[in-house]
PDB file of N, CA and C in Angstrom:
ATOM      1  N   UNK A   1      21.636 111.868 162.574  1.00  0.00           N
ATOM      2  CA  UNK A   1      21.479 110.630 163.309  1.00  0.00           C
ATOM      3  C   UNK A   1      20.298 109.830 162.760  1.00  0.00           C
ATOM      4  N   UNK A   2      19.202 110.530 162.571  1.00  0.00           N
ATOM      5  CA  UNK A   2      17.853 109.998 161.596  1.00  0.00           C
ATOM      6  C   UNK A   2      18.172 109.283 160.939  1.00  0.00           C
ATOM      7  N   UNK A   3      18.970 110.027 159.662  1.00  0.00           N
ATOM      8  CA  UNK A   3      19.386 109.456 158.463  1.00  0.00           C
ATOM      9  C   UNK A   3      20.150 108.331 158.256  1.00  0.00           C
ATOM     10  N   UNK A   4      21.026 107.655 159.447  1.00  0.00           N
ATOM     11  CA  UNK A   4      22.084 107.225 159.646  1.00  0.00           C
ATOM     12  C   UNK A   4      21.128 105.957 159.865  1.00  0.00           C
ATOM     13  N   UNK A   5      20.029 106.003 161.275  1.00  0.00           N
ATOM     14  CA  UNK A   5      19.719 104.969 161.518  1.00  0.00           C
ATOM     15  C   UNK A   5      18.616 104.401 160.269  1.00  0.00           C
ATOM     16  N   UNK A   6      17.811 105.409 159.435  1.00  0.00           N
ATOM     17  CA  UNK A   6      17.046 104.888 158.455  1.00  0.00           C
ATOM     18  C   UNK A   6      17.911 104.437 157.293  1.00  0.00           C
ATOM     19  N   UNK A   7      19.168 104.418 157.138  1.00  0.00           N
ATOM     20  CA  UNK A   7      19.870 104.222 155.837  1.00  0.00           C
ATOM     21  C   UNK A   7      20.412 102.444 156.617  1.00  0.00           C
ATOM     22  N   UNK A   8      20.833 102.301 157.722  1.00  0.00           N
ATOM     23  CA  UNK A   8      21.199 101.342 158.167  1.00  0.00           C
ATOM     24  C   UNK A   8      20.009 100.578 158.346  1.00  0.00           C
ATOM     25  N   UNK A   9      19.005 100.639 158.542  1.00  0.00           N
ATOM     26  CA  UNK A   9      17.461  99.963 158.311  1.00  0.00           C
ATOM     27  C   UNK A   9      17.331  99.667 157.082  1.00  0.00           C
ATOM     28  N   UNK A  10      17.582 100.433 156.125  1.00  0.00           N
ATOM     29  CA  UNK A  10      16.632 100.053 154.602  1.00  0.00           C
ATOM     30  C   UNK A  10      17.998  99.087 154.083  1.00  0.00           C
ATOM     31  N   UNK A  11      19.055  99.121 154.377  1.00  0.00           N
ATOM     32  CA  UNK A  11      20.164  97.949 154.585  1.00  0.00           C
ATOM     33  C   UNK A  11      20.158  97.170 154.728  1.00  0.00           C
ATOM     34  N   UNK A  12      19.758  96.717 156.324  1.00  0.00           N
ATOM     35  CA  UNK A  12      18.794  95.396 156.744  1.00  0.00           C
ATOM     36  C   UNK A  12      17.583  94.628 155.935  1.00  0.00           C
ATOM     37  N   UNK A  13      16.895  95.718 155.485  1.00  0.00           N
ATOM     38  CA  UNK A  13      15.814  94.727 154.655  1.00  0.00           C
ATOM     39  C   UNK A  13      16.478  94.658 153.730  1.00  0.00           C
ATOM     40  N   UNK A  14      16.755  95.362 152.972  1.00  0.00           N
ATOM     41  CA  UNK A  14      17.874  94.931 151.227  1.00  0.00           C
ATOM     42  C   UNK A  14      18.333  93.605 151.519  1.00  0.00           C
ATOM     43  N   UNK A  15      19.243  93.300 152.354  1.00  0.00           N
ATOM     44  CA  UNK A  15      20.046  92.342 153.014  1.00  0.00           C
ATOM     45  C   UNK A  15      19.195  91.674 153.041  1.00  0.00           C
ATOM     46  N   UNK A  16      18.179  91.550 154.006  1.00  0.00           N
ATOM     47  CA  UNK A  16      17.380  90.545 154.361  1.00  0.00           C
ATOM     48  C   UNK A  16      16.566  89.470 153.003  1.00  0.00           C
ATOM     49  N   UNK A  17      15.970  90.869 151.905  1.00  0.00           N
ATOM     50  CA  UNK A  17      15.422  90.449 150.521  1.00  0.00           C
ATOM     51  C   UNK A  17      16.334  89.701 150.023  1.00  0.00           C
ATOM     52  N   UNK A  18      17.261  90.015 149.841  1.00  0.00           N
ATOM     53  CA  UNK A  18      18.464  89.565 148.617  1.00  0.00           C
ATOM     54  C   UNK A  18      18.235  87.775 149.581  1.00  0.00           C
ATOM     55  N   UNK A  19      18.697  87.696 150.920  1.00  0.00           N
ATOM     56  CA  UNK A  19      18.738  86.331 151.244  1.00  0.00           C
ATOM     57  C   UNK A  19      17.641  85.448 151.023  1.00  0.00           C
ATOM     58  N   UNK A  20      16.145  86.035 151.258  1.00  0.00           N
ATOM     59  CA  UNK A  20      15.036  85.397 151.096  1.00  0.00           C
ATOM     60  C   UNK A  20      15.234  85.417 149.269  1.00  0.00           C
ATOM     61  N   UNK A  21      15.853  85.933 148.547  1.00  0.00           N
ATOM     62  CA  UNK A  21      15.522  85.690 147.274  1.00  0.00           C
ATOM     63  C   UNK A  21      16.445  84.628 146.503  1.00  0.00           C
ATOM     64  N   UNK A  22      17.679  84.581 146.929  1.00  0.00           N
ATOM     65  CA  UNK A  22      18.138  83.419 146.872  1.00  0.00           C
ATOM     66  C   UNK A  22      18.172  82.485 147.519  1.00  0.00           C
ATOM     67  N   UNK A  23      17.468  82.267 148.446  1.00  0.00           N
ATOM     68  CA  UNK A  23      16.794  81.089 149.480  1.00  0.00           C
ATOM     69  C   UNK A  23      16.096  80.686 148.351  1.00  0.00           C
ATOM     70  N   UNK A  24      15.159  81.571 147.669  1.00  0.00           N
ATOM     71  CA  UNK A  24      14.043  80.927 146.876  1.00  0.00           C
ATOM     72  C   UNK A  24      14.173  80.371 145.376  1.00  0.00           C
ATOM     73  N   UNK A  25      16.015  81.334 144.626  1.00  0.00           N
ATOM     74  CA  UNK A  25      16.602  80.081 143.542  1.00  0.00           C
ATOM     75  C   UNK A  25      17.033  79.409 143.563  1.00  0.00           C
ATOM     76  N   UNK A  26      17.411  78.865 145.283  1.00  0.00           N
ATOM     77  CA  UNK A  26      18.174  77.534 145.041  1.00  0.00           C
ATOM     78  C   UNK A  26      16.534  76.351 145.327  1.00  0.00           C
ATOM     79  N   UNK A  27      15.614  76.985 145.894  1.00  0.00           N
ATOM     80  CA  UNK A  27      14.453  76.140 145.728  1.00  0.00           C
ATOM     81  C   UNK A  27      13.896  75.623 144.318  1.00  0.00           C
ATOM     82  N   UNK A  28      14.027  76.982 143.731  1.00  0.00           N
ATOM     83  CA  UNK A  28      14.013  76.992 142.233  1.00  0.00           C
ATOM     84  C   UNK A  28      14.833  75.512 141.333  1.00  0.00           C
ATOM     85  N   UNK A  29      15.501  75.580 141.573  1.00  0.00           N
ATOM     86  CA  UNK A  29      16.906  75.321 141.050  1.00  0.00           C
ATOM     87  C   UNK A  29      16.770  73.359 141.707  1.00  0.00           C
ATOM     88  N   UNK A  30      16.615  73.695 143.070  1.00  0.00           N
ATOM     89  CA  UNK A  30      15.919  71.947 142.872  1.00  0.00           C
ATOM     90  C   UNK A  30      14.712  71.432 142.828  1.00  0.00           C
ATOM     91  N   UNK A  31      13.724  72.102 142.430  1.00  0.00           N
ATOM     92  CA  UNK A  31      12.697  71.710 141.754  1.00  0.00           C
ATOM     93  C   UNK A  31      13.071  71.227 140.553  1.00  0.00           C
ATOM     94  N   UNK A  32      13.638  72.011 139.569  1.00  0.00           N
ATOM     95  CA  UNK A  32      13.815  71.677 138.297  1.00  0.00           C
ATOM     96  C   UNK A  32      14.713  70.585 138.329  1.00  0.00           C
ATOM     97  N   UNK A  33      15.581  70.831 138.915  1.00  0.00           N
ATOM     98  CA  UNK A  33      16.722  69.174 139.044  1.00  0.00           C
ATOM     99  C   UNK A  33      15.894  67.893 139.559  1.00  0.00           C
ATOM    100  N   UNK A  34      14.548  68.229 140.281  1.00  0.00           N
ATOM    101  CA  UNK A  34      13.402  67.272 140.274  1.00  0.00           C
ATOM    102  C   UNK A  34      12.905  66.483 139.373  1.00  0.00           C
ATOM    103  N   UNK A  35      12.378  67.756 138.726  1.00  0.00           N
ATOM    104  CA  UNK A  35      11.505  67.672 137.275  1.00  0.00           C
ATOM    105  C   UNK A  35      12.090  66.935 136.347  1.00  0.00           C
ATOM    106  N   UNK A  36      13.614  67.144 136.230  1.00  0.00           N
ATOM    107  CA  UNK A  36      14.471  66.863 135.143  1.00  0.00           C
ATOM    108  C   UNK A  36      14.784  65.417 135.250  1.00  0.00           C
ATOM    109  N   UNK A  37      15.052  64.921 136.983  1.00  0.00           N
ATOM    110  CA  UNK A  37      14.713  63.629 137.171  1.00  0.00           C
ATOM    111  C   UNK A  37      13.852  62.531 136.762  1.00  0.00           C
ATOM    112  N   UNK A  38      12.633  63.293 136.978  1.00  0.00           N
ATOM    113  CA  UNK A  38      11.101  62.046 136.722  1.00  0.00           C
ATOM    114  C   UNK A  38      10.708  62.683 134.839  1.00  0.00           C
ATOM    115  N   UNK A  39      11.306  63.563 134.166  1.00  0.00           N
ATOM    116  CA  UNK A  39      11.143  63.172 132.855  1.00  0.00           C
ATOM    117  C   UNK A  39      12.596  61.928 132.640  1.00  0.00           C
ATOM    118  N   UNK A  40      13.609  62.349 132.852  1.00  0.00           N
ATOM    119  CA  UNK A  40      14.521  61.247 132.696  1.00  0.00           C
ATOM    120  C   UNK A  40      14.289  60.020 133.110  1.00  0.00           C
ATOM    121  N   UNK A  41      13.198  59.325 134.159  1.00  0.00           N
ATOM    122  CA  UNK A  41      12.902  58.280 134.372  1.00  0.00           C
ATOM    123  C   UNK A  41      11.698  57.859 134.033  1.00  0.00           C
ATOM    124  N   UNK A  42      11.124  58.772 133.551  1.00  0.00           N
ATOM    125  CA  UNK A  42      10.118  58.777 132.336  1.00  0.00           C
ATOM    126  C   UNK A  42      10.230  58.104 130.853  1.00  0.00           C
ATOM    127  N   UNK A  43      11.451  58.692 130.588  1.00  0.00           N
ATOM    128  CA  UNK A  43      11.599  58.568 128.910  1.00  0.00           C
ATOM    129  C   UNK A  43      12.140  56.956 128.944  1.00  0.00           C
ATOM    130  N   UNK A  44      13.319  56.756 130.663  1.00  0.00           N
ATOM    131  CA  UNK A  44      13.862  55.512 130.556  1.00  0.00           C
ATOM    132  C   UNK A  44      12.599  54.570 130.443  1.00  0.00           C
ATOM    133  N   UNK A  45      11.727  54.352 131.581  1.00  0.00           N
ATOM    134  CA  UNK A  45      10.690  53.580 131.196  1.00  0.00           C
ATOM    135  C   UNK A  45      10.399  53.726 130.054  1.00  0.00           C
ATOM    136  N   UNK A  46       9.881  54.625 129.080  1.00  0.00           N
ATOM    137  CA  UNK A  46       8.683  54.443 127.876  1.00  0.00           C
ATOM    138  C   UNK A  46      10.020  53.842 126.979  1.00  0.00           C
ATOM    139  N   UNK A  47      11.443  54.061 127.003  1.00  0.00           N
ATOM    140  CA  UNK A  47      12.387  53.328 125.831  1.00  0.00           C
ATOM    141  C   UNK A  47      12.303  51.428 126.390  1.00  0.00           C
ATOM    142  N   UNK A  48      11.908  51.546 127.848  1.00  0.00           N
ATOM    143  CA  UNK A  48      12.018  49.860 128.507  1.00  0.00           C
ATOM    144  C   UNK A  48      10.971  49.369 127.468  1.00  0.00           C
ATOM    145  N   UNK A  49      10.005  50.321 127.763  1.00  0.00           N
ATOM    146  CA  UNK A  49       8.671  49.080 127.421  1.00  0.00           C
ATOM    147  C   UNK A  49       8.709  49.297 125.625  1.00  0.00           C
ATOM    148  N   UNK A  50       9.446  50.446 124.947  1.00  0.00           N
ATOM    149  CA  UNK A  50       9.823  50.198 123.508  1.00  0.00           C
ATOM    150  C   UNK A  50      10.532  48.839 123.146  1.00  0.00           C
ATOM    151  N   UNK A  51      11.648  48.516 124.134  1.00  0.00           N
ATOM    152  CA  UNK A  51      12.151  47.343 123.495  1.00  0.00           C
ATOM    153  C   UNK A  51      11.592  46.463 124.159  1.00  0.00           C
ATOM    154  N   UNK A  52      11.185  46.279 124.820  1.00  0.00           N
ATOM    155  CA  UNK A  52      10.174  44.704 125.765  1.00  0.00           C
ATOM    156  C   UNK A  52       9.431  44.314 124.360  1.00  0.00           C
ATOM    157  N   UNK A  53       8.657  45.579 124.170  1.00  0.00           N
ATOM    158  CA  UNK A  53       7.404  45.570 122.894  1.00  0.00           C
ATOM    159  C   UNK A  53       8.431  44.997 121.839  1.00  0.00           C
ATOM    160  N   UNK A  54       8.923  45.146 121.335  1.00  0.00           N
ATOM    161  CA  UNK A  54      10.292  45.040 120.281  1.00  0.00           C
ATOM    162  C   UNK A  54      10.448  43.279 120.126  1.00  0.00           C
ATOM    163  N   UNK A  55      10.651  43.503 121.540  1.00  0.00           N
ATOM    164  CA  UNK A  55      11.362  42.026 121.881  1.00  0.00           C
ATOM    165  C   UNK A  55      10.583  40.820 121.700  1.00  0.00           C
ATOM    166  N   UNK A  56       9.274  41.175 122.533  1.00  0.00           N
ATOM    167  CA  UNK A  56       7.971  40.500 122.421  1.00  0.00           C
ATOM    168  C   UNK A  56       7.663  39.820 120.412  1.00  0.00           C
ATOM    169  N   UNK A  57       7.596  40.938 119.704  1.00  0.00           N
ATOM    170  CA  UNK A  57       7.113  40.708 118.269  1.00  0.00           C
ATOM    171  C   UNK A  57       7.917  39.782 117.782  1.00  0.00           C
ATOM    172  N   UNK A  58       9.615  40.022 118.188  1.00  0.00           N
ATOM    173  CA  UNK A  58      10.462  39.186 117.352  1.00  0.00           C
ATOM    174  C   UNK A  58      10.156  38.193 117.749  1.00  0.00           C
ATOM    175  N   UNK A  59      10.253  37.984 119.330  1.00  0.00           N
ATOM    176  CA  UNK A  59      10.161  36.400 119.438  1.00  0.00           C
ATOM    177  C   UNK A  59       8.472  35.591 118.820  1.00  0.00           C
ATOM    178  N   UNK A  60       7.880  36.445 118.825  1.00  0.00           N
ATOM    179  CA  UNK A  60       6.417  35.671 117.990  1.00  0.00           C
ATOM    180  C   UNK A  60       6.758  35.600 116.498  1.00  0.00           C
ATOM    181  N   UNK A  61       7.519  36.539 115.802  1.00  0.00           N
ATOM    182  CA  UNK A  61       8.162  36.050 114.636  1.00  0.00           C
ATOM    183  C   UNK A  61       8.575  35.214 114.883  1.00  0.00           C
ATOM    184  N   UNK A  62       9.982  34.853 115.351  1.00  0.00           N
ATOM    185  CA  UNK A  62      10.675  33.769 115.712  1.00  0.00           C
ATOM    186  C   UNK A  62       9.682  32.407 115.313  1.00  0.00           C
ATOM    187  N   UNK A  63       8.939  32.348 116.531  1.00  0.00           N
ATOM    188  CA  UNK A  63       7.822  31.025 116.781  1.00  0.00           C
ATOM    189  C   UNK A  63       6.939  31.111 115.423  1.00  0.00           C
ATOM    190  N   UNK A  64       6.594  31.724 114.942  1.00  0.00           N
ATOM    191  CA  UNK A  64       6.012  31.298 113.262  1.00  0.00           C
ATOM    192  C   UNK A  64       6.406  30.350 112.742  1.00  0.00           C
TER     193      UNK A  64
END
């Protein structure tokens, strides 16, 4: 009966770990889909202000 109720206990926590541990890769998992966001709206800005800059020179060529 011991054995029965300590094997059905160490069950419960197994169980319990496994949920707290994938509770914590799907946290995982949107952090990085975060991260992956604000470099992607990162790179978009720094390519904006590449061609603004771009744009800017020609047209002062242009006006020469």
């Amino acid at each position: 009966m011991k054995k029965k109720k300590e094997k059905e206990e160490k069950e419960k926590e197994n169980k319990k770990e496994d949920e707290e541990e994938s509770g914590e890769e799907e946290e995982d998992d949107e952090e990085r889909e975060q991260e992956r966001k604000k470099k992607e709206k990162k790179n978009e800005a720094k390519q904006n202000l590449t061609n603004t800059t771009r744009t800017l020179k020609n047209i002062k060529e242009i006006d020469k």
